[in-house]
Protein backbone atom coordinates (compact mmCIF):
# COMPACT_ATOMS: atom_id res chain seq x y z
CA UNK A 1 131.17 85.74 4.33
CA UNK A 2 132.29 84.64 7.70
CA UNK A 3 130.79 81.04 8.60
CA UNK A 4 129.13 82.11 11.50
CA UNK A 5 127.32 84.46 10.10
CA UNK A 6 126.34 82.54 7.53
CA UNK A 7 124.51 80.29 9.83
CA UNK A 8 123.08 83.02 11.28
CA UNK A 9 121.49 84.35 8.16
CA UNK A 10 120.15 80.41 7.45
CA UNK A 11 118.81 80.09 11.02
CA UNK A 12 116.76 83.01 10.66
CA UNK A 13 115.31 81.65 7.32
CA UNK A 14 114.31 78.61 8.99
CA UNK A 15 112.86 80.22 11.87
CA UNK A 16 111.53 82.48 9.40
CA UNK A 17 109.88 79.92 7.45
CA UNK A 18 108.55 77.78 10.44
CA UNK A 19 106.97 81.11 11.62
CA UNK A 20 105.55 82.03 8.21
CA UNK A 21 103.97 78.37 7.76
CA UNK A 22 102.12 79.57 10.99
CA UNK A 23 99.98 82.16 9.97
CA UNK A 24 97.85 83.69 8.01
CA UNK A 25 99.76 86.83 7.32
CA UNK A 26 102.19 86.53 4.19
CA UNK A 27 106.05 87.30 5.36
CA UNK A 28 108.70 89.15 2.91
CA UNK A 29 112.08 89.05 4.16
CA UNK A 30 114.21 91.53 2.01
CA UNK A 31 118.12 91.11 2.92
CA UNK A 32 120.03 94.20 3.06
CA UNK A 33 123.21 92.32 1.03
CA UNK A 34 122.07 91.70 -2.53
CA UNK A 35 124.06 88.35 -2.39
CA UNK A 36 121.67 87.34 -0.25
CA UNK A 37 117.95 85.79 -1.49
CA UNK A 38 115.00 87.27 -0.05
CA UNK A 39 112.60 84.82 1.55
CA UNK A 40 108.49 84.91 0.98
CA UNK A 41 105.77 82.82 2.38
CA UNK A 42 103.72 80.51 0.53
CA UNK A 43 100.87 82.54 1.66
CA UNK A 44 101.55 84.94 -1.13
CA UNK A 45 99.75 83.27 -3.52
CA UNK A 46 96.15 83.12 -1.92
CA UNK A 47 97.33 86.77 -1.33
CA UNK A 48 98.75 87.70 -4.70
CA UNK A 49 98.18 85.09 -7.13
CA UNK A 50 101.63 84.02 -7.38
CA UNK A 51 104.02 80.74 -5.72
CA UNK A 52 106.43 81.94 -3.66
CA UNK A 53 109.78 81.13 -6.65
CA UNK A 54 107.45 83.49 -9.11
CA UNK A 55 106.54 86.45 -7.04
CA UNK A 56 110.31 86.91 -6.15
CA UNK A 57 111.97 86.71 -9.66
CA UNK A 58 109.05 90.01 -10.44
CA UNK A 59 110.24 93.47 -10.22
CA UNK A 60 108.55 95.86 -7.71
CA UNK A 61 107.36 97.98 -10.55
CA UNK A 62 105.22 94.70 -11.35
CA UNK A 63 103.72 94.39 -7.79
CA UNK A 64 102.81 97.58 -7.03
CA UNK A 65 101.06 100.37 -8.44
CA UNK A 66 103.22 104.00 -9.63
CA UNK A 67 102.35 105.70 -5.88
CA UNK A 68 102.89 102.86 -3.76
CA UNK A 69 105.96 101.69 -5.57
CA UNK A 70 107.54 105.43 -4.72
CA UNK A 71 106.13 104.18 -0.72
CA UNK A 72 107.91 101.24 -0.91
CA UNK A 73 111.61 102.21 -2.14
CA UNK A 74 111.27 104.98 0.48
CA UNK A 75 110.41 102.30 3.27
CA UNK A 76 113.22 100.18 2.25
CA UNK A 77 115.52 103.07 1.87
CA UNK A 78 114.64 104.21 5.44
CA UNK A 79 115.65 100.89 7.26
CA UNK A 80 119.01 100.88 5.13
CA UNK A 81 120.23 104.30 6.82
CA UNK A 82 118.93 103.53 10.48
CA UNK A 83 120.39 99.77 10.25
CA UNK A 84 123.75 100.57 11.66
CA UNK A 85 122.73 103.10 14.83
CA UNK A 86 120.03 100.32 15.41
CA UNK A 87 122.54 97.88 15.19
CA UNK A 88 124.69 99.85 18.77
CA UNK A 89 120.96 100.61 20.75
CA UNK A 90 120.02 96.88 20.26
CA UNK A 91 116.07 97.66 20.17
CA UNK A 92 114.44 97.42 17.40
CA UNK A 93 110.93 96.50 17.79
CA UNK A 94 110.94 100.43 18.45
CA UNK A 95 111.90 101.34 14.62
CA UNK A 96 108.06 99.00 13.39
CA UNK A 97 105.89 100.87 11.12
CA UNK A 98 103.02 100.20 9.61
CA UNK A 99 101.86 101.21 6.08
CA UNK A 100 99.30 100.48 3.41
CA UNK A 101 100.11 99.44 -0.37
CA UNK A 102 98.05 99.04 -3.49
CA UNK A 103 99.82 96.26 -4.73
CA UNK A 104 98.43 94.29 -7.80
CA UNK A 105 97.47 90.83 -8.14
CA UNK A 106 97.79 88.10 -10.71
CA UNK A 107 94.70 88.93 -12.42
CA UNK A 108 95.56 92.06 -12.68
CA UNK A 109 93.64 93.60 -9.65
CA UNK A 110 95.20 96.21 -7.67
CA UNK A 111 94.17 95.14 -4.11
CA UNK A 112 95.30 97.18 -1.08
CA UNK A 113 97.64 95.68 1.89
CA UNK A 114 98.92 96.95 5.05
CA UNK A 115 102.21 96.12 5.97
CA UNK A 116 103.86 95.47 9.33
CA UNK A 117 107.35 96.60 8.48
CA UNK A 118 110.99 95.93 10.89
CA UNK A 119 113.85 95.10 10.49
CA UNK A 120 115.11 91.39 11.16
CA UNK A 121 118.62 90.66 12.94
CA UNK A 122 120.97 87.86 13.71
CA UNK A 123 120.90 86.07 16.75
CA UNK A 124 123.82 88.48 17.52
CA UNK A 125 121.86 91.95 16.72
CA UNK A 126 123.23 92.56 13.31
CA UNK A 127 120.70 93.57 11.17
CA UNK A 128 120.02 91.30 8.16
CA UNK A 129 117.33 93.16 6.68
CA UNK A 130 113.34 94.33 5.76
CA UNK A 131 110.73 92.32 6.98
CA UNK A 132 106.56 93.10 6.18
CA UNK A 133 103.92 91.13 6.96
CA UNK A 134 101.34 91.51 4.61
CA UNK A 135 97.64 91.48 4.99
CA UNK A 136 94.72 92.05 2.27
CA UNK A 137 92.72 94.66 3.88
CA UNK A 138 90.88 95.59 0.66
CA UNK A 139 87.86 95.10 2.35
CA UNK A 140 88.21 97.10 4.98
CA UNK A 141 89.15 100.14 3.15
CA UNK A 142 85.90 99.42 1.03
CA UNK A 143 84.15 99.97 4.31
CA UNK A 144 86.35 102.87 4.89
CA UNK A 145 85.73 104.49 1.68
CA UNK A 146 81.78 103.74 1.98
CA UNK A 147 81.69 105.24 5.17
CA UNK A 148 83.37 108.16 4.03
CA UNK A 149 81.09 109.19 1.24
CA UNK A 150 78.05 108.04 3.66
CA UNK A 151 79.77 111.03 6.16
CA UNK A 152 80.54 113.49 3.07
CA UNK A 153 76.77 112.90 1.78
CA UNK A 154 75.43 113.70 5.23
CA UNK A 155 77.76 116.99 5.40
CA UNK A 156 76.08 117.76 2.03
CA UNK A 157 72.50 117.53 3.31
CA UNK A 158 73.39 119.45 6.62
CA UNK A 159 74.67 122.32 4.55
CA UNK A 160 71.82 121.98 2.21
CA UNK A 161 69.70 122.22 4.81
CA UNK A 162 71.77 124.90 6.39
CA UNK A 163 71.73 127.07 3.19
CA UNK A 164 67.67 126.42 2.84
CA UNK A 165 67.07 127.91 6.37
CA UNK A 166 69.24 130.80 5.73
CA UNK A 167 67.82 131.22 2.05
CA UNK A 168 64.39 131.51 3.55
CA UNK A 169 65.59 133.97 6.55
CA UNK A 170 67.01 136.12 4.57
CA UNK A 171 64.63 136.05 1.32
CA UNK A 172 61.66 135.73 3.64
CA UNK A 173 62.25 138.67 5.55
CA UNK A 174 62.20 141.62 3.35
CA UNK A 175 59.29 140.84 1.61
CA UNK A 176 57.30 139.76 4.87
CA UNK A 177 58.44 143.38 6.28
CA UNK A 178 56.90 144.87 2.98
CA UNK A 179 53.99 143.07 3.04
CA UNK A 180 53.30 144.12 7.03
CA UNK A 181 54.20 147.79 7.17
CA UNK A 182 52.13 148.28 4.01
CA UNK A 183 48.90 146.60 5.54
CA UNK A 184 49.31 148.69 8.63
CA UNK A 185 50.35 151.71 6.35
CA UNK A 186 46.30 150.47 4.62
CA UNK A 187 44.85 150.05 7.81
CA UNK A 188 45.92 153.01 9.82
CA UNK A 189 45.43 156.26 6.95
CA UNK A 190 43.48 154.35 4.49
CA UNK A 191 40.35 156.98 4.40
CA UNK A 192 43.21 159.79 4.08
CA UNK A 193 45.61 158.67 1.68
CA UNK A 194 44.90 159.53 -1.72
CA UNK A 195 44.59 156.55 -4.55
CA UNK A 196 48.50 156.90 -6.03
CA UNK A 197 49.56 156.17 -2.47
CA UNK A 198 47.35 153.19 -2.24
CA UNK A 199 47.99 151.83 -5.48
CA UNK A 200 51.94 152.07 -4.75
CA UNK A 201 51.25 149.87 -1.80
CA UNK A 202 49.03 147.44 -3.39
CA UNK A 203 52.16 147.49 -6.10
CA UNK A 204 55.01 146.34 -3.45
CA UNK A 205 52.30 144.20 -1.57
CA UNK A 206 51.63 142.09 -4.78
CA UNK A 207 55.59 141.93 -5.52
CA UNK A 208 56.41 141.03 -1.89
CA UNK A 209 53.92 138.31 -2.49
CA UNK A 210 55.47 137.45 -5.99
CA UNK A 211 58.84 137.06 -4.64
CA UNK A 212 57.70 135.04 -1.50
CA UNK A 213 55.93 132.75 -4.08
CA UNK A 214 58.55 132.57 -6.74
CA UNK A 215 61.35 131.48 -3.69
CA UNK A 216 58.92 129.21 -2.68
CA UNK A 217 58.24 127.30 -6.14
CA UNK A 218 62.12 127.46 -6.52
CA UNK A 219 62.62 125.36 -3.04
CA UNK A 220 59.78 122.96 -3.32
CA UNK A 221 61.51 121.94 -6.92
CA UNK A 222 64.99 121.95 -5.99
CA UNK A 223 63.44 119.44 -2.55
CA UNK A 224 61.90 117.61 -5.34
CA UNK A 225 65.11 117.28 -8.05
CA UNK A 226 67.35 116.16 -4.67
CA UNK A 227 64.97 113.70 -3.32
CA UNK A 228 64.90 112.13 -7.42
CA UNK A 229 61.03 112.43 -7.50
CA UNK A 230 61.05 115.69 -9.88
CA UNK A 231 59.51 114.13 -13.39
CA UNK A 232 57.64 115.72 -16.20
CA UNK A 233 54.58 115.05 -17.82
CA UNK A 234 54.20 115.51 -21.27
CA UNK A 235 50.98 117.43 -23.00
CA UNK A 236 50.02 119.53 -25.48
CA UNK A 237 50.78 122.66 -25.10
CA UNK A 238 50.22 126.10 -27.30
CA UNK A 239 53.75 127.13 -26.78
CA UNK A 240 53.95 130.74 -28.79
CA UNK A 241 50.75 131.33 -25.95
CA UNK A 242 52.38 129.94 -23.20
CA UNK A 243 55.47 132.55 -23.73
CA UNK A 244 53.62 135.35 -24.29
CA UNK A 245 51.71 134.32 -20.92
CA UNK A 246 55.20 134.15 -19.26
CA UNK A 247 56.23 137.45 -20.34
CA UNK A 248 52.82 138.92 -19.92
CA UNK A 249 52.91 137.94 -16.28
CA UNK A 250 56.35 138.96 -15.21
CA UNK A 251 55.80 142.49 -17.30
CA UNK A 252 52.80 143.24 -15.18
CA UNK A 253 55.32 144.20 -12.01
CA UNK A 254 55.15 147.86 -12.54
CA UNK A 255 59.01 147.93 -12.36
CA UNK A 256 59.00 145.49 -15.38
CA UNK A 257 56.92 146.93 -17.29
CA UNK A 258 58.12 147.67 -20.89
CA UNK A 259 60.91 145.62 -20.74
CA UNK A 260 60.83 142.72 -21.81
CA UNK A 261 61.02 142.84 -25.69
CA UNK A 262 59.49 139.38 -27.49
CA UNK A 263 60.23 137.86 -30.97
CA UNK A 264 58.72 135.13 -31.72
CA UNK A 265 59.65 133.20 -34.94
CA UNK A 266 58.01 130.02 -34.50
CA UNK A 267 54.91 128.19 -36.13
CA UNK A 268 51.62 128.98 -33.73
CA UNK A 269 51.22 124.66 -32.80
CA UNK A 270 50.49 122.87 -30.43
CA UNK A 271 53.66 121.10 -29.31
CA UNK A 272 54.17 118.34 -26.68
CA UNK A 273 56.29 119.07 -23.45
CA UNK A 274 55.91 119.59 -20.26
CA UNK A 275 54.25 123.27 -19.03
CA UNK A 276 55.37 123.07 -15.64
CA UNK A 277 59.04 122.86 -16.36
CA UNK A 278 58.59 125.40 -19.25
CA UNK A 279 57.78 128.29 -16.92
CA UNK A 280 60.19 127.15 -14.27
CA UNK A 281 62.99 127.90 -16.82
CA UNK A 282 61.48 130.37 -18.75
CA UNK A 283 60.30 133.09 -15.99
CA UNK A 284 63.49 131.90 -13.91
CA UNK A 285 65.47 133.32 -16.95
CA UNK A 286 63.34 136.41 -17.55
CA UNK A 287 63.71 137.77 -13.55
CA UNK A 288 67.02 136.75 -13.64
CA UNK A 289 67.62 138.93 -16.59
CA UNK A 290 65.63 141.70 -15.32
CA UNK A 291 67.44 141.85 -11.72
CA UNK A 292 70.58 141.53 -13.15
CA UNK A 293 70.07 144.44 -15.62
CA UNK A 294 70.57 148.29 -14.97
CA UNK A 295 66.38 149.97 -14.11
CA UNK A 296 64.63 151.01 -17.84
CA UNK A 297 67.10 148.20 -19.29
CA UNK A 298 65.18 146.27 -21.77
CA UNK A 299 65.67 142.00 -22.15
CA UNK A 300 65.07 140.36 -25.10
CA UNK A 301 62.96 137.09 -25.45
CA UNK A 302 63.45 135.19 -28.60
CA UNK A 303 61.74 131.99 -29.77
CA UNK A 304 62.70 130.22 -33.14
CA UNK A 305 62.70 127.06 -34.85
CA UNK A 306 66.29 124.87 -34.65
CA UNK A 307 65.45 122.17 -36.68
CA UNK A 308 63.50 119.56 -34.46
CA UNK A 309 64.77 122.02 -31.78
CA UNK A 310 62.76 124.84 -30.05
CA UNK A 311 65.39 127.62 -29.28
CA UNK A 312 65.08 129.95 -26.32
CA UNK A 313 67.08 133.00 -26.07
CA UNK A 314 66.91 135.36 -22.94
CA UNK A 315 69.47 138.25 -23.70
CA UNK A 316 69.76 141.29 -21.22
CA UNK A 317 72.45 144.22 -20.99
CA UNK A 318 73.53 143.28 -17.20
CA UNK A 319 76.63 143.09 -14.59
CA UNK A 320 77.41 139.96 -16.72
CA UNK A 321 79.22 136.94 -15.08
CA UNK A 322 82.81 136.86 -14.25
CA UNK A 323 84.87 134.42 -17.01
CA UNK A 324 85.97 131.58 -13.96
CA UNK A 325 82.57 131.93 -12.46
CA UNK A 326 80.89 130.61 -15.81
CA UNK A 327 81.26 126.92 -14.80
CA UNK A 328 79.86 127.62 -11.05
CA UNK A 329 76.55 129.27 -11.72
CA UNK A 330 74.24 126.35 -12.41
CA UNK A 331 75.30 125.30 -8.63
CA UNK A 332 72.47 125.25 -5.89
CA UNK A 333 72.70 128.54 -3.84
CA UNK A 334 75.61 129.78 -5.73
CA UNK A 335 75.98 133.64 -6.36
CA UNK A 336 78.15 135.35 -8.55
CA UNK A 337 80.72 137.82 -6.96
CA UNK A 338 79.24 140.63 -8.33
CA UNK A 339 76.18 140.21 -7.14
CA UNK A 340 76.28 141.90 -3.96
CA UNK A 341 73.22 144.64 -3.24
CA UNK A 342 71.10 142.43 -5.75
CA UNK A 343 68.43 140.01 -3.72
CA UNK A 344 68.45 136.41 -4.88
CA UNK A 345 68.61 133.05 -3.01
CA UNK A 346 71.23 131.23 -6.12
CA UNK A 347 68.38 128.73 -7.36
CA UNK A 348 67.41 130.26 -10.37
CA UNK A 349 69.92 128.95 -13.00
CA UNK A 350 69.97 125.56 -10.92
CA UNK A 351 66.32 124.86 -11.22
CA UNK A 352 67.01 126.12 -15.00
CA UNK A 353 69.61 123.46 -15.16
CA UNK A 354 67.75 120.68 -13.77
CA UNK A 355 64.47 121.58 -15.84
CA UNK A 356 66.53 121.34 -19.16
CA UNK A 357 68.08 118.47 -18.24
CA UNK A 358 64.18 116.13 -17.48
CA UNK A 359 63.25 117.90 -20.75
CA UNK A 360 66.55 116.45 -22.72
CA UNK A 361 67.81 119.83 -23.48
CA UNK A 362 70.95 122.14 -23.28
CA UNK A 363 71.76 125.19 -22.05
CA UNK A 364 74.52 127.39 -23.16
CA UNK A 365 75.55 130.98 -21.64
CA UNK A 366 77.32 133.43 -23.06
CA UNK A 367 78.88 136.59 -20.99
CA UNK A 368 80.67 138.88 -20.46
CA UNK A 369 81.44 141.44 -17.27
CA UNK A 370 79.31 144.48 -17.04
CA UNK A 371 78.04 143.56 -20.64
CA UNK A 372 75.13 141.45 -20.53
CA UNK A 373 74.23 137.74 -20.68
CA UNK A 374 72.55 135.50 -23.43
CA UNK A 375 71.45 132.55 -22.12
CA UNK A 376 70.47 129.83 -24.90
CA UNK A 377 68.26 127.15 -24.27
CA UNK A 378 67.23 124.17 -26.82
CA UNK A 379 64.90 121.76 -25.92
CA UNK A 380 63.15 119.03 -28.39
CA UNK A 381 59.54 119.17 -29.13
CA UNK A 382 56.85 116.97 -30.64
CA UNK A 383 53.86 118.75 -32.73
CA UNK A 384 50.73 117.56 -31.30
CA UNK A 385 48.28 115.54 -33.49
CA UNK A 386 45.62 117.93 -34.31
């Protein structure tokens, strides 16, 4: 190596090293000949856990994580092939960049780092080599990343929101319209309409009102579950009564009617759980199966004994649920995409979901497209002291 250049490449360490005493900021000169040593601050240890003669004996494989390792060769490969045209145009504090590492510590920590890279030159323009100036701005991206799922949680509530409004519009309207044309249909002809006609429109009044109430239920818990305030409250409860009750009332929609076939194979106890939740998953399931099913179709209700289990089966001969939809459909608002022509706001498996899940439960589904769905609940149960 020519002498001058020699004392080039030393009087750039020195200035280097005077510069890197200076501040804060730890400095990594990488020389572009191998012969050459690269140069570190001593701030690299408050930065990296290491003095300066340690950190540069370590492979880069050691100081940086798989991803940012890739970053790094591709930086230093970068400044290689533009050396030599940056060497003729004599500028460059254009050719700077700035990029962020995970690079790990000492301990073991992987720690993030921006890095002011350039290259450095002799006092004559020839480049020499890479030079970063690193920072720990771990914190920051903390803040970053808070702030980021503080902005992605607000998106969530302003599409929840968004999908509640439109889940009332739409589910409110059509039964609302039922409810008022049949009143006036009542007021207007009601001394000259014979009793069939007035019984059909006492018949969509009362399910207008059943649906309005049943969307309504199904929003106030689902407000509850997100807000973290839904609980249970345990008490005895004569369960094998409490189904049939269920069934009873969801039969006594004259378009229900006859459908809904019961078995029930369990001891007639009083058990401990909570009632509330037990209808929200129980008549959830039921309308679900009876919506989803062809008119006339019937839907089995089975309840049995599993050990210290009770075991709920709601089995109908419906559209079914498409195979990659399976893991989607206990999602709030989500509807299958078969499901088009059917009313339904999406809740009803959710609030199924969530019920299960206070009550320590499972839920399993099994389907299959324009076959039918069985959907399995278990939930454990306490006999009452009599």
């Amino acid at each position: 190596m020519p002498e001058k250049y020699a004392e080039n490449i030393r009087k750039n360490k020195d200035i280097a090293a005077f510069i890197a005493a200076s501040i804060s900021d730890t400095i990594w000169m990488i020389p572009f000949d191998p012969a050459e040593e690269s140069f570190v601050s001593q701030s690299v240890y408050p930065l990296l856990g290491y003095q300066p003669d340690e950190f540069l004996v370590l492979n880069p494989s050691q100081v940086f994580n798989e991803e940012s390792l890739e970053m790094f060769r591709q930086v230093i490969d970068y400044f290689r092939e533009i050396r030599f045209p940056l060497r003729d145009n004599g500028e460059p504090q254009k050719y700077a960049r700035i990029f962020e590492f995970r690079m790990i510590h000492s301990s073991a920590e992987t720690i993030w780092v921006e890095a002011s890279v350039n290259i450095y030159c002799a006092a004559t323009g020839e480049p020499l080599g890479v030079l970063m100036a690193l920072r720990d701005v771990s914190r920051r991206k903390k803040l970053e990343e808070d702030y980021t799922k503080q902005l992605n949680k607000q998106v969530e509530l302003n599409n929840f929101k968004s999908q509640v409004i439109s889940t009332i519009s739409h589910e409110f309207r059509t039964p609302i319209s039922v409810i008022y044309s049949n009143l006036q249909l009542l007021k207007k002809f009601r001394y000259n309409l014979d009793q069939s006609i007035q019984n059909d429109a006492f018949e969509l009044t009362t399910m207008a009102i059943h649906s309005l109430s049943k969307t309504l239920d199904n929003l106030a818990l689902l407000n509850q579950s997100n807000k973290g305030v839904l609980g249970f409250e345990m008490q005895d409860v004569q369960l094998i009564i409490e189904c049939e009750k269920i069934a009873t009332e969801i039969s006594s929609i004259q378009q229900n009617q006859g459908r809904i076939l019961t078995k029930f194979d369990f001891p007639d106890i009083s058990v401990k759980t909570d009632n509330k939740l037990l209808h929200h998953i129980l008549s959830n399931l039921l309308v679900n199966g009876l919506k989803f099913s062809p008119e006339g179709k019937p839907v089995e209700f089975t309840v049995r004994q599993n050990g210290d289990l009770v075991e709920f089966r709601i089995k109908d001969e419906g559209i079914g649920i498409p195979d990659d939809e399976l893991s989607q459909v206990f999602e709030s608002f989500y509807r299958g995409s078969n499901t088009r022509g059917i009313k339904g706001t999406g809740l009803g498996l959710s609030i199924v979901k969530r019920c299960v899940d206070l009550l320590k439960g499972n839920i399993n589904i099994i389907s299959k497209l324009d076959k039918g769905t069985e959907v399995i609940v278990n939930i454990p149960y306490e006999r009452s002291e009599q």
